[in-house]
Every structure is written in C-alpha cells, then in structure tokens.
Protein backbone atom coordinates (compact mmCIF):
# COMPACT_ATOMS: atom_id res chain seq x y z
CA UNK A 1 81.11 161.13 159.40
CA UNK A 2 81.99 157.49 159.45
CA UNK A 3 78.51 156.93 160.19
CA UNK A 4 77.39 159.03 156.90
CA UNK A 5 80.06 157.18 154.47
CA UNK A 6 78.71 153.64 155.52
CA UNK A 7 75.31 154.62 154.73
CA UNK A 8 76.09 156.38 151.62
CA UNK A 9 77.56 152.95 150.83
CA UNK A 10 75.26 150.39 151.68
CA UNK A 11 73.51 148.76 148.75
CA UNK A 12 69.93 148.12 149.47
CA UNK A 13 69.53 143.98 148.79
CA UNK A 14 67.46 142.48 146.80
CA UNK A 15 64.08 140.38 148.05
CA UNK A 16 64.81 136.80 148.64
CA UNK A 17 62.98 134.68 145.77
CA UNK A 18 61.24 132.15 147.26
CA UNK A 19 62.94 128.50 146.37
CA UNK A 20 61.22 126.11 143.75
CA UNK A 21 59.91 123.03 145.91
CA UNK A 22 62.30 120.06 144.55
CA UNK A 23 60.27 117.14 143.05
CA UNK A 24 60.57 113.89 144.83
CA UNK A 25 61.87 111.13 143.30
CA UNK A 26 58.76 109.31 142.58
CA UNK A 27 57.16 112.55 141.14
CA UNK A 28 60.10 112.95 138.81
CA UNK A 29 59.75 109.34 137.79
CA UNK A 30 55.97 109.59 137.09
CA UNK A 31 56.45 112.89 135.48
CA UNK A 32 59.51 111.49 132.70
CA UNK A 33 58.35 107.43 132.99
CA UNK A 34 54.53 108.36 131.75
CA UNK A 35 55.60 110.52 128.08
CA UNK A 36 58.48 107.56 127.71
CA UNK A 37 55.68 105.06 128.30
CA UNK A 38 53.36 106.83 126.20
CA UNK A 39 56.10 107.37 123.17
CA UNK A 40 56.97 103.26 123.89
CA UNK A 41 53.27 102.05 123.16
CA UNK A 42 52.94 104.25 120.05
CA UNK A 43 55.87 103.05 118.79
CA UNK A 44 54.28 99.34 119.69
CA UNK A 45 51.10 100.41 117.82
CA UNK A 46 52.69 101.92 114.86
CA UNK A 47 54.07 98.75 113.54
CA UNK A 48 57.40 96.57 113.11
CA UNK A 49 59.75 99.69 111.87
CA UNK A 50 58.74 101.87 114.45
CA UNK A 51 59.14 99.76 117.10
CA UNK A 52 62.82 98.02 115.26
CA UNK A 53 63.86 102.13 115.22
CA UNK A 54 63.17 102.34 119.31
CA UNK A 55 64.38 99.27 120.43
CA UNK A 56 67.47 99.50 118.36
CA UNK A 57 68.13 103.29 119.77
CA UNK A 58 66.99 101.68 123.50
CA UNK A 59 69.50 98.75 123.16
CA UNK A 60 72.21 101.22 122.06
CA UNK A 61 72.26 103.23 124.93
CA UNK A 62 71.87 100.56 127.24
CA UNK A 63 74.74 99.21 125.65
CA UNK A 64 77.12 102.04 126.41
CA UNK A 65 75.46 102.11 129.82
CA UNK A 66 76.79 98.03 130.30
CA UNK A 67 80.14 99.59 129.08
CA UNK A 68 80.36 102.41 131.29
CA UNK A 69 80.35 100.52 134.15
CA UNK A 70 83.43 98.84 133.77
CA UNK A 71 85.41 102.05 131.97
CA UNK A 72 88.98 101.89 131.92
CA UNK A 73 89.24 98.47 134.08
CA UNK A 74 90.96 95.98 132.71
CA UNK A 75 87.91 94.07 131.38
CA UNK A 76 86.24 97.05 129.65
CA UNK A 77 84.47 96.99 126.41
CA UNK A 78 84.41 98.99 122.92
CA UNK A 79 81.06 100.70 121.87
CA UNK A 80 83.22 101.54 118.47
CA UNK A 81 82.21 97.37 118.35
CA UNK A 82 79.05 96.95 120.18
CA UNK A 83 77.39 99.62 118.68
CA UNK A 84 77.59 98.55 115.41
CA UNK A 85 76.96 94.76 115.90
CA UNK A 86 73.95 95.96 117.94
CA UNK A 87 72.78 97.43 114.76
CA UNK A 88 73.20 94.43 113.09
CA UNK A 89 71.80 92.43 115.11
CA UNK A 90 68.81 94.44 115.04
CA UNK A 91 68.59 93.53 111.41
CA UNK A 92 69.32 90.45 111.47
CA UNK A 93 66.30 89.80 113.64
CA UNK A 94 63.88 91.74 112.21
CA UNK A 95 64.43 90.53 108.55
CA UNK A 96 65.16 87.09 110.06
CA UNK A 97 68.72 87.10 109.11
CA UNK A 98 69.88 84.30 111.68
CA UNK A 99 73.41 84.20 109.53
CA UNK A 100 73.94 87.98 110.59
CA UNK A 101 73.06 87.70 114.04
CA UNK A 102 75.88 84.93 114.25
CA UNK A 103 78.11 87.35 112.43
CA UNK A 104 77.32 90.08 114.71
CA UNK A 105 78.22 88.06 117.71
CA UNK A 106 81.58 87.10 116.20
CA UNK A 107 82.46 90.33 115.39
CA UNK A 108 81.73 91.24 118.72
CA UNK A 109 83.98 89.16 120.77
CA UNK A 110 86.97 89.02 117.49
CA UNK A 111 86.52 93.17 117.40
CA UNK A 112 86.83 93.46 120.79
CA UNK A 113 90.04 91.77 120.85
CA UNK A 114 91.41 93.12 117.94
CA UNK A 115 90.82 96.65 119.54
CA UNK A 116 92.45 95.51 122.81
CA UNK A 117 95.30 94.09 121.03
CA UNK A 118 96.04 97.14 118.41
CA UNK A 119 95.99 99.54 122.11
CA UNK A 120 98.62 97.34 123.20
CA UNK A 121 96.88 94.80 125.80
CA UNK A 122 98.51 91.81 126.81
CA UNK A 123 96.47 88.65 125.56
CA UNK A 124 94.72 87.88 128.82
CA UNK A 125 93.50 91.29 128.73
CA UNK A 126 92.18 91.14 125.34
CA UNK A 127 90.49 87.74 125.70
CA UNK A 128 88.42 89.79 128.72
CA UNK A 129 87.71 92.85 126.69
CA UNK A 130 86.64 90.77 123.91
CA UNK A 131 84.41 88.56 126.30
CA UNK A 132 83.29 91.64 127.97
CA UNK A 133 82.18 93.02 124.39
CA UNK A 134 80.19 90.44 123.17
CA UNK A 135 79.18 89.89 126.72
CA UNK A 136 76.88 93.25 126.33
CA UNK A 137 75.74 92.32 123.01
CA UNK A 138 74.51 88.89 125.18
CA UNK A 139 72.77 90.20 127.87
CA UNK A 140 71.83 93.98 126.18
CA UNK A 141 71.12 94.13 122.63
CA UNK A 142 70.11 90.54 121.46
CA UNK A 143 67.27 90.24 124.43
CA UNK A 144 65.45 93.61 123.28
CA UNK A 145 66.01 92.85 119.71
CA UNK A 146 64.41 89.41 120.55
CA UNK A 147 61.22 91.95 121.11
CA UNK A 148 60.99 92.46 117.30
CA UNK A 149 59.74 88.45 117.23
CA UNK A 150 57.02 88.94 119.44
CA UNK A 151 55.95 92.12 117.49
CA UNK A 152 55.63 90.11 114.35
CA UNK A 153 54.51 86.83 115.62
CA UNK A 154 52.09 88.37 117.88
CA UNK A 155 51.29 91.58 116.80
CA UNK A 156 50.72 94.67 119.54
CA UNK A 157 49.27 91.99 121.71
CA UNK A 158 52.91 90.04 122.02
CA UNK A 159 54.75 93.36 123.08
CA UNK A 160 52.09 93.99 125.56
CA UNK A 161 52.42 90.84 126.64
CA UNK A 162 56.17 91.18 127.71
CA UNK A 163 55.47 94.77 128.93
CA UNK A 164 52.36 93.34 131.05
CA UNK A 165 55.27 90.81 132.76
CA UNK A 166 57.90 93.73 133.33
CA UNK A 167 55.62 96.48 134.54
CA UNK A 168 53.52 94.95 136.73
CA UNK A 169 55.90 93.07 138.75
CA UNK A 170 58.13 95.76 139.38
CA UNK A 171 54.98 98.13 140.43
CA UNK A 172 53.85 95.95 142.31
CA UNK A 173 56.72 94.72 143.95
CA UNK A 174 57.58 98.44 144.62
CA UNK A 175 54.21 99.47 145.94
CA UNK A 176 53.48 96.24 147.97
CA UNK A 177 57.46 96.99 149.68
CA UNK A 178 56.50 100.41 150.72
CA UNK A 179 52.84 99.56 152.37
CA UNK A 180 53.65 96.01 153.80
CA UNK A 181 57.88 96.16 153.16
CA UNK A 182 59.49 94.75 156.36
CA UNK A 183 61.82 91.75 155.76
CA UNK A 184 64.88 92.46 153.51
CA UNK A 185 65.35 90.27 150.94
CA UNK A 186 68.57 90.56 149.25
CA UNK A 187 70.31 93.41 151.31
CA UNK A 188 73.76 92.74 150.14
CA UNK A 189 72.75 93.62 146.73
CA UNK A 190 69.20 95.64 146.52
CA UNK A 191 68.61 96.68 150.61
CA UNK A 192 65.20 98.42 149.78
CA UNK A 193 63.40 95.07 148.07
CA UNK A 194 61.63 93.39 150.49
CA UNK A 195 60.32 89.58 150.78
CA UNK A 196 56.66 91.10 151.09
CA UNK A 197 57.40 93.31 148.32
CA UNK A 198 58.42 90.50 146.09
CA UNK A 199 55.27 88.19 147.13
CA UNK A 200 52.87 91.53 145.54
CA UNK A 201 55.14 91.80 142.71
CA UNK A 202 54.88 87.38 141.75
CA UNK A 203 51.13 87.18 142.18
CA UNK A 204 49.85 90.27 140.96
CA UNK A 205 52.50 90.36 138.30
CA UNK A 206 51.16 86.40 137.47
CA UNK A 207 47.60 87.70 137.19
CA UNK A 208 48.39 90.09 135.11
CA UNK A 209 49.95 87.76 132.61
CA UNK A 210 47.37 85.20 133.17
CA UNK A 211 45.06 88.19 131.31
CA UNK A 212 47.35 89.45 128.92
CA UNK A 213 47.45 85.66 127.88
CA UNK A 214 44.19 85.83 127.65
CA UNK A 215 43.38 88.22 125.70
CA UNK A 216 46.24 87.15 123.23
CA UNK A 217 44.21 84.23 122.53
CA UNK A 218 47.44 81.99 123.58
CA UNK A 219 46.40 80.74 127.58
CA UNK A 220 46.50 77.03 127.50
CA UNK A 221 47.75 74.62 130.68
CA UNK A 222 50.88 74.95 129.51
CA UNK A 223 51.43 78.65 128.18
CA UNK A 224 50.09 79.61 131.96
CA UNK A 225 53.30 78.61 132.91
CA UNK A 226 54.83 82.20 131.57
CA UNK A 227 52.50 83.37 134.73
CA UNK A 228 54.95 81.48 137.23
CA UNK A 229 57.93 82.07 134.97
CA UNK A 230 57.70 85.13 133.79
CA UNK A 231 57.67 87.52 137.01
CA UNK A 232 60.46 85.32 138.70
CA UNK A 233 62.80 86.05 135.40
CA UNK A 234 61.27 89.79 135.92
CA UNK A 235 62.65 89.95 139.34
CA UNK A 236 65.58 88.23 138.68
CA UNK A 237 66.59 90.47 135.95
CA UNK A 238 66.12 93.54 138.42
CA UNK A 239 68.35 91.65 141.05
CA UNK A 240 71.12 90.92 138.78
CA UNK A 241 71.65 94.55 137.25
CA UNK A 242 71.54 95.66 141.28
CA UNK A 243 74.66 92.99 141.55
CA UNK A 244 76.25 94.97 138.73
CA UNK A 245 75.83 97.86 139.93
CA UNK A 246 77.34 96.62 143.55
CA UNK A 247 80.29 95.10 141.92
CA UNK A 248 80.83 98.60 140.25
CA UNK A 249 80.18 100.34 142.88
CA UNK A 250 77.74 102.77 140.60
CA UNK A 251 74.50 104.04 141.63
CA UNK A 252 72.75 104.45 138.69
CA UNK A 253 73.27 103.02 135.04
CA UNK A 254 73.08 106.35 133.03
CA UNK A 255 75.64 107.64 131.33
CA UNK A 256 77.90 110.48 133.74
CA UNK A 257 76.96 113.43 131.12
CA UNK A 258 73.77 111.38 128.96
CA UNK A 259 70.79 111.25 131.93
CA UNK A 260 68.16 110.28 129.59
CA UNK A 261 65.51 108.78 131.74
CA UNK A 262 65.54 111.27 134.78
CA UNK A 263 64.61 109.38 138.21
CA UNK A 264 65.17 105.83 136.52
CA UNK A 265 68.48 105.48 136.68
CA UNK A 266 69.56 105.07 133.11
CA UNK A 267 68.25 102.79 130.29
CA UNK A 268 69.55 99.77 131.69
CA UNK A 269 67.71 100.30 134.91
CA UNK A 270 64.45 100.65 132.77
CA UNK A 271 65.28 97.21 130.54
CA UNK A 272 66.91 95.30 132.88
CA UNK A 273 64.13 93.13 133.53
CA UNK A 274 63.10 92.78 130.04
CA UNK A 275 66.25 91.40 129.25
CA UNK A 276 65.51 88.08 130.97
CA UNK A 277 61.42 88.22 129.68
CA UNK A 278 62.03 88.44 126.70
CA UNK A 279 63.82 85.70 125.24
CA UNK A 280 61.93 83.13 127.79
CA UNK A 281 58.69 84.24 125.75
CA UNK A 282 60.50 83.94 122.26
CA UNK A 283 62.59 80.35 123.10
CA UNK A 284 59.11 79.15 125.41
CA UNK A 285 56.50 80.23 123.22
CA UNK A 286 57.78 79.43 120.28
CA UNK A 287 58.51 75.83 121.34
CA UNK A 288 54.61 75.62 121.74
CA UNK A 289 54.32 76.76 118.71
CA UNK A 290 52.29 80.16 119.04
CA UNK A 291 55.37 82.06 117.06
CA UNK A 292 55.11 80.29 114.06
C-alpha cells in the first residue's frame, strides 16, 4: 500500500539539458574587443565629430571608472564635477579653446572642494577630494581628448598612429608572455607580465611604429624616436593602472553594475595605455613641428 502511494506520487523528472560550454576569457575578449575595435576605426574614419562624440563618451566612463576606485575613502572624487569638465575639455580641444581647457581644470579641483566642503569635510579632506578630482581629469579625460589633435593634425593616419603604439605592444607583449613568458617582471603589481613578454611587446611594438611613421609621411632621425618612446610609455601606462588597481585592491576597472567591455576589465583597462601615448605624440611631435 505504502509501496502504491509512493509511486502514485513520484513525479517523473525532467531530462537534464546539457550545459552551454563557458567561453574562455580570451574568446570573450576577441568576441566583444573585435565589434569595439571595428566601431573605434569607423568612428576614426568618419571624421573629427565622430571621433570628438567617442572619445568624449570613452573618457567619461573611464572617468567614473578612476572614481570608483577610491568610493567613499576619504580621497574620493565627484563625477557631478568630472563629468562635466570632461565635457568641456573635450571642447575646448577640439575647437582649440586652450582658455576652456584651463577653466575646466580649475573647476575641477575648486568643484571638487566645494562639494567636499558643502557635505561637511574637514579641509584636509577637501583639499584631497579636490586633488583627487582634477587628478582624473589629469590622467583620464585630457590624454584621450589630446587624441582629437592628432585627428586633425594628422588625419586617420595620426589616430592610427597612436593605436599602432597601444595595440601592438600590448599584443605582443601578451602573446610573446604566454609562448616564451618565464621571468616575472613586476610581480608585486602585474604577476602575469613577464620580462620576455615585455622584450616582444618593445620591439615588435617599435616596428610597428617605425611603419605607421612611415606611412604617415613623418619618419625622420628624430621622429623614430616615438619607436623607442612610444611602447615604453605603452607599457608603462599598463603598469601604472595595475598599481591602481593593487592599491585598491580591485580587480577590474568597470563599473560594479556598468560592465561595458566584457573580458577587458572596464574602459580604463582598455585606455590605460593610451593615456601616456598620447600626449608624448601631441607635446613630441608637435615640437618637431609635424602638428602644425
């Protein structure tokens, strides 16, 4: 009888579905880093406005991104400020408006404090979160907006330039660390990059650039110095947003509940080496006089 009532009650279960393989990490990146790249270049083709729009939308979001990471510590900054003077900055760059970058700095670090002071921090505090605010607008928006100069001075060619720098030192620092990768080179702050890793990345990077130069019209003895520069600052750049991340004690850039670039990391992660390309080919180029 018991027998009976346990059959009677037994539901019959439903076939097992069979699990969706998970993408590695390198096939997400290729499959969400090749339509970015491909939406990045139009936008480089397209002309000055398209590319302004993108960079300025890029440089916001890395923005909040340098922000997050130091959310609700004592040296935090405001996006209601750095958001807005990234804007302007933007502007002020592409219409050559030197006056209003300047302005857009000073807002930055005087809004910033004024924020910190009207929510009640003491005046150490908002002297940091004022620093800290125009401190993003220093090392985030201002480089990438420093991209609309090459776009005009240089056309396409000046873009691809500082994307040749970026691209190919990081691929082939990555790819030349996972065939040949044996001898860390700064574990305390990146473990995985390794010395032979970052010997790929410098020369092939460098010949790379040496091309690009090329076929900008602009290698001379002296601009083939951006082929020894340029990867090193690549590099560097990479290193130092790894440091911020350590002192943080964050993974990944991105935003907790804004993952725009899946398997990248965040905006930031993507940039972070731009930031220190770009405004050695703006200052170092234009002091030989290929910006004018």
């Amino acid at each position: 009888m018991n027998a009976s009532k346990s059959l009677r009650k037994a539901k019959p279960t439903a076939p097992a579905l069979p699990k969706r393989p998970n993408l590695s990490n390198m096939a997400v990146r290729i499959v969400v880093g090749l339509p970015l790249m491909g939406f990045a270049l139009l936008c480089v083709y397209l002309g000055d406005w398209p590319w302004a729009v993108f960079m300025g939308l890029s440089a916001s979001l890395a923005l909040l991104e340098f922000y997050a990471l130091a959310q609700d510590r004592p040296e935090m900054g405001f996006t209601q400020v750095g958001v807005p003077a990234t804007l302007a900055l933007f502007v002020g760059v592409h219409f050559g408006w030197w006056g209003l970058v300047a302005g857009a700095l000073a807002f930055g670090l005087i809004g910033g404090f004024s924020l910190a002071i009207g929510r009640g921090a003491t005046a150490g505090q908002a002297v940091r979160q004022g620093l800290t605010t125009v401190a993003g607008l220093l090392y985030v928006s201002l480089p990438l907006a420093l991209t609309l100069v090459l776009r005009q001075a240089l056309g396409v060619g000046g873009l691809m330039l500082a994307i040749t720098i970026t691209v190919s030192t990081d691929t082939f620092a990555y790819f030349g660390g996972k065939l040949w990768g044996r001898t860390p080179m700064a574990p305390k702050i990146s473990p995985k990059k390794t010395m032979e890793g970052l010997t790929c990345g410098l020369i092939v990077g460098g010949l790379c650039t040496l091309i690009a130069l090329h076929l900008n019209g602009i290698l001379t003895p002296a601009s083939a110095l951006v082929a020894l520069v340029g990867p090193g600052l690549a590099v560097l750049g990479d290193l130092w947003e790894s440091w911020l991340k350590r002192v943080y004690a964050v993974k990944d850039s991105h935003l907790p509940n804004l993952n725009v670039i899946p398997g990248h990391g965040g905006v930031l992660d993507r940039a972070d080496s731009m930031l220190w390309v770009a405004p050695f080919l703006v200052v170092y180029l234009g002091l030989l006089g290929f910006l004018a």
